[in-house]
N, C-alpha and C. Protein backbone atom coordinates (compact mmCIF):
# COMPACT_ATOMS: atom_id res chain seq x y z
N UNK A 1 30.31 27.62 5.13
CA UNK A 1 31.18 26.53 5.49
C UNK A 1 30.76 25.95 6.83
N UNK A 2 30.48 26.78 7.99
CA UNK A 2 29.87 26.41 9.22
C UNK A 2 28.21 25.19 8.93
N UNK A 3 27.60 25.91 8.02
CA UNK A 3 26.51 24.79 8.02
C UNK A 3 26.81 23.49 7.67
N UNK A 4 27.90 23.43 6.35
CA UNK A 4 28.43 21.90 5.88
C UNK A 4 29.03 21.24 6.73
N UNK A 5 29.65 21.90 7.68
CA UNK A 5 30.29 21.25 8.46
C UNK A 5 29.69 20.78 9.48
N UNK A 6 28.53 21.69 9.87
CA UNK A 6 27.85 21.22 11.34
C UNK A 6 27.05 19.58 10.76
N UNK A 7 26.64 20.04 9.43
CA UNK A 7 25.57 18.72 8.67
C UNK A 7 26.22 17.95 8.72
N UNK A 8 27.54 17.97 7.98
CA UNK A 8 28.71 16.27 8.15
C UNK A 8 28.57 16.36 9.14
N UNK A 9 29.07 17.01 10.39
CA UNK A 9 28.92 16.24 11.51
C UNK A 9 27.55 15.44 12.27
N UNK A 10 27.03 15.95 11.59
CA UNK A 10 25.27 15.35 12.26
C UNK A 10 24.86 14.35 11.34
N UNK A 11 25.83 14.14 10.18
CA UNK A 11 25.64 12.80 9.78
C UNK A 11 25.95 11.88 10.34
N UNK A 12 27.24 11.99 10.52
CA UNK A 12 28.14 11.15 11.14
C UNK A 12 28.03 10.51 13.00
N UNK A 13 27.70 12.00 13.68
CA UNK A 13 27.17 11.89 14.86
C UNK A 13 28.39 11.98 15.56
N UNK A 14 29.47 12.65 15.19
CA UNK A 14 31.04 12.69 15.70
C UNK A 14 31.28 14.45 15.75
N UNK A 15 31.89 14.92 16.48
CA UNK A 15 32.21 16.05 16.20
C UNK A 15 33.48 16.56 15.58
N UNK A 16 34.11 15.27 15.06
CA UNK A 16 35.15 15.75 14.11
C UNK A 16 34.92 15.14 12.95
N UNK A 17 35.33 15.49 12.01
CA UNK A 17 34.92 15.44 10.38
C UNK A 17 36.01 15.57 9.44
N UNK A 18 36.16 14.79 8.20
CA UNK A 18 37.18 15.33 7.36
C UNK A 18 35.81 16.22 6.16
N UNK A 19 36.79 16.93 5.77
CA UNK A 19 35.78 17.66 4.66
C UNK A 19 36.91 17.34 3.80
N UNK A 20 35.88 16.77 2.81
CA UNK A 20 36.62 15.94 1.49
C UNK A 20 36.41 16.67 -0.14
N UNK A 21 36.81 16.80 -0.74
CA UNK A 21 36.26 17.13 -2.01
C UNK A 21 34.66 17.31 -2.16
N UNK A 22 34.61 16.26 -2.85
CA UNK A 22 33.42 14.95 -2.49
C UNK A 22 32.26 15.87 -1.95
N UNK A 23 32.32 16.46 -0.36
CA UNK A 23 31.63 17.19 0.45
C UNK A 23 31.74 18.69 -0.08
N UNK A 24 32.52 18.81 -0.44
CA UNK A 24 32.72 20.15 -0.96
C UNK A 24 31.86 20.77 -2.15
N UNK A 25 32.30 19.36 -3.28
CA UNK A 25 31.04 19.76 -4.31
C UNK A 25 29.34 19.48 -4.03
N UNK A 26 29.53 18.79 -3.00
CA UNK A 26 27.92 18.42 -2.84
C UNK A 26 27.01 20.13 -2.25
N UNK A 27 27.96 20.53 -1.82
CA UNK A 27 27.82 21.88 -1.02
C UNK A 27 27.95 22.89 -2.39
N UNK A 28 28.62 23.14 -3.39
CA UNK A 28 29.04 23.72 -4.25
C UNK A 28 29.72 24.87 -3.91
N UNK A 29 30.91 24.33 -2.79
CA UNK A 29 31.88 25.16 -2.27
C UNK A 29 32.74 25.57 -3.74
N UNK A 30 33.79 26.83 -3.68
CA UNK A 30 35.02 26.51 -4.82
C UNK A 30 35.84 26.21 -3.46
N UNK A 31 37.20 25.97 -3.91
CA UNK A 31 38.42 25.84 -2.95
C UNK A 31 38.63 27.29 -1.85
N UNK A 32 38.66 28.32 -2.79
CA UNK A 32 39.04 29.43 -1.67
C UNK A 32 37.77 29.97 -1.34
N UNK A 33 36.86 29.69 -1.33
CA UNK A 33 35.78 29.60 -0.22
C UNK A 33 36.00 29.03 0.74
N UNK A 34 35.84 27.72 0.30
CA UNK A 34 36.05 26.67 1.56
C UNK A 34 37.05 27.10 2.78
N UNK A 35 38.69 27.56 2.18
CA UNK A 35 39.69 28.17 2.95
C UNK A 35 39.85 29.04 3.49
N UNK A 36 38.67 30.20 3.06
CA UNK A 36 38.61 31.56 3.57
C UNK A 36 37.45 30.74 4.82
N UNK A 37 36.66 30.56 4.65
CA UNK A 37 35.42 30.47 5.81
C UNK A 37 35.82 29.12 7.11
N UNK A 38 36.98 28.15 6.42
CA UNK A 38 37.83 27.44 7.44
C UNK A 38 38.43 27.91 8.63
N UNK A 39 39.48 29.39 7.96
CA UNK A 39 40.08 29.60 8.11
C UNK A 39 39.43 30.93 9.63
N UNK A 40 38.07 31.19 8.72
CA UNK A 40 37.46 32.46 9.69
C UNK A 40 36.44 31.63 11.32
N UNK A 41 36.15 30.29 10.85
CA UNK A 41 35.50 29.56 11.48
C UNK A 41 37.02 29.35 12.74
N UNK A 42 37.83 29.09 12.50
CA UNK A 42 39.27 28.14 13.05
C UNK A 42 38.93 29.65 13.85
N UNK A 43 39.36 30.99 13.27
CA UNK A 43 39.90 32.58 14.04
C UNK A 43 38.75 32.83 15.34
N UNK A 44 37.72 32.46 14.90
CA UNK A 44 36.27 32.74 16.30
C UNK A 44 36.34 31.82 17.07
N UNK A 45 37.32 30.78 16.96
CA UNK A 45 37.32 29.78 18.37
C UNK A 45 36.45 28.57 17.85
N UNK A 46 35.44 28.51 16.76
CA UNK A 46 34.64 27.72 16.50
C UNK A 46 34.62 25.92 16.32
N UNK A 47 35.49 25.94 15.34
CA UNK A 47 36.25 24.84 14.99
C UNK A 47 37.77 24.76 15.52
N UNK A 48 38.51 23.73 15.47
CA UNK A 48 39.98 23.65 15.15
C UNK A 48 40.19 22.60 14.17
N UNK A 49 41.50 22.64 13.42
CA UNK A 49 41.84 22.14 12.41
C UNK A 49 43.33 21.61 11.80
N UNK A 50 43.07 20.13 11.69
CA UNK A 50 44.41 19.49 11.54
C UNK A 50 44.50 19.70 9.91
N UNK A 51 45.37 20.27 9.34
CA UNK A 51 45.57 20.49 7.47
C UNK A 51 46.61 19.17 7.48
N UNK A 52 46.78 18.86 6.76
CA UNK A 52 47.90 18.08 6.13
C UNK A 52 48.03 18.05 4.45
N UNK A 53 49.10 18.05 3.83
CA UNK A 53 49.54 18.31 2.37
C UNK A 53 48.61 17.28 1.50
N UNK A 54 47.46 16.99 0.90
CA UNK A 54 47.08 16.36 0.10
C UNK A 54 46.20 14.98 1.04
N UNK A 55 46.00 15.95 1.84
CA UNK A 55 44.83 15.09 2.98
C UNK A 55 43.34 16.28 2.87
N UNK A 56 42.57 15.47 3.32
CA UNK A 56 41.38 16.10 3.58
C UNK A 56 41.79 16.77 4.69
N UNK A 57 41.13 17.99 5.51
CA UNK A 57 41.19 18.90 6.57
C UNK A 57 40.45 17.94 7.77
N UNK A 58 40.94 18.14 8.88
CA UNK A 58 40.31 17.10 9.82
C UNK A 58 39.92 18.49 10.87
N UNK A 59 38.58 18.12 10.95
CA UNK A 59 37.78 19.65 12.00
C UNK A 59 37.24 18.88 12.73
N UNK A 60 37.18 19.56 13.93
CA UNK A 60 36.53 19.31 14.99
C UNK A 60 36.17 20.41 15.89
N UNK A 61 34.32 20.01 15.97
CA UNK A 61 33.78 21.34 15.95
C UNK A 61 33.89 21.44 17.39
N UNK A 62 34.03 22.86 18.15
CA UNK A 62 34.14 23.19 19.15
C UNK A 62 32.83 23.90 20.39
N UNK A 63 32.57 24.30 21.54
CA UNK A 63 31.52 24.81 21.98
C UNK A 63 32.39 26.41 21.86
N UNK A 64 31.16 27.15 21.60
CA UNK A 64 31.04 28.45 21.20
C UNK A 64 31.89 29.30 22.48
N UNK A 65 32.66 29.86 21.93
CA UNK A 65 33.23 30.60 23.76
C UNK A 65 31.84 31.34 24.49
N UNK A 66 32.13 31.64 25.30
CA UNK A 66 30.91 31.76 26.69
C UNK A 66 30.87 33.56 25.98
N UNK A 67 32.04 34.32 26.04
CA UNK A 67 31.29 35.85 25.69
C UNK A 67 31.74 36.28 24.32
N UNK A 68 31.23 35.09 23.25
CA UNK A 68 31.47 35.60 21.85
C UNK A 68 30.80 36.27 21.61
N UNK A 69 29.42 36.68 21.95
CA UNK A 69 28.81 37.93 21.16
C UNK A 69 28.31 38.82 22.51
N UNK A 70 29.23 40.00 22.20
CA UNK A 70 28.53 40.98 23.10
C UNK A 70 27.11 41.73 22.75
N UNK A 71 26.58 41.87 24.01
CA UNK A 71 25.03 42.48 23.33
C UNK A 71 24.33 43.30 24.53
């Protein structure tokens, strides 16, 4: 879900994006894919995300927190 999303956005050249159906099958997401890896992208700080009832998801991708991966 992170790559489709980074690509719409580098289509577009915006860092927020709706992910539409449309985008979804071009990707050959199912639905609870898409919602599980939204949902895990939104939990790491990555993205954030406006849902609305029978709207596309409106994301907007975020900069990576500074000590997300310890090493």
């Amino acid at each position: 879900m992170g790559l489709a999303i980074w690509f719409l956005s580098g289509l577009t050249k915006e860092s927020q994006v709706k992910v539409t159906r449309r985008a979804l099958n071009n990707f050959s997401t199912p639905p609870d894919a898409y919602r599980r890896g939204l949902q895990q992208l939104e939990d790491a700080g990555l993205v954030s995300v406006i849902r609305k009832n029978g709207c596309a998801a409106l994301v907007t991708l975020l900069k990576a927190p500074e000590n997300h991966f310890d090493g």
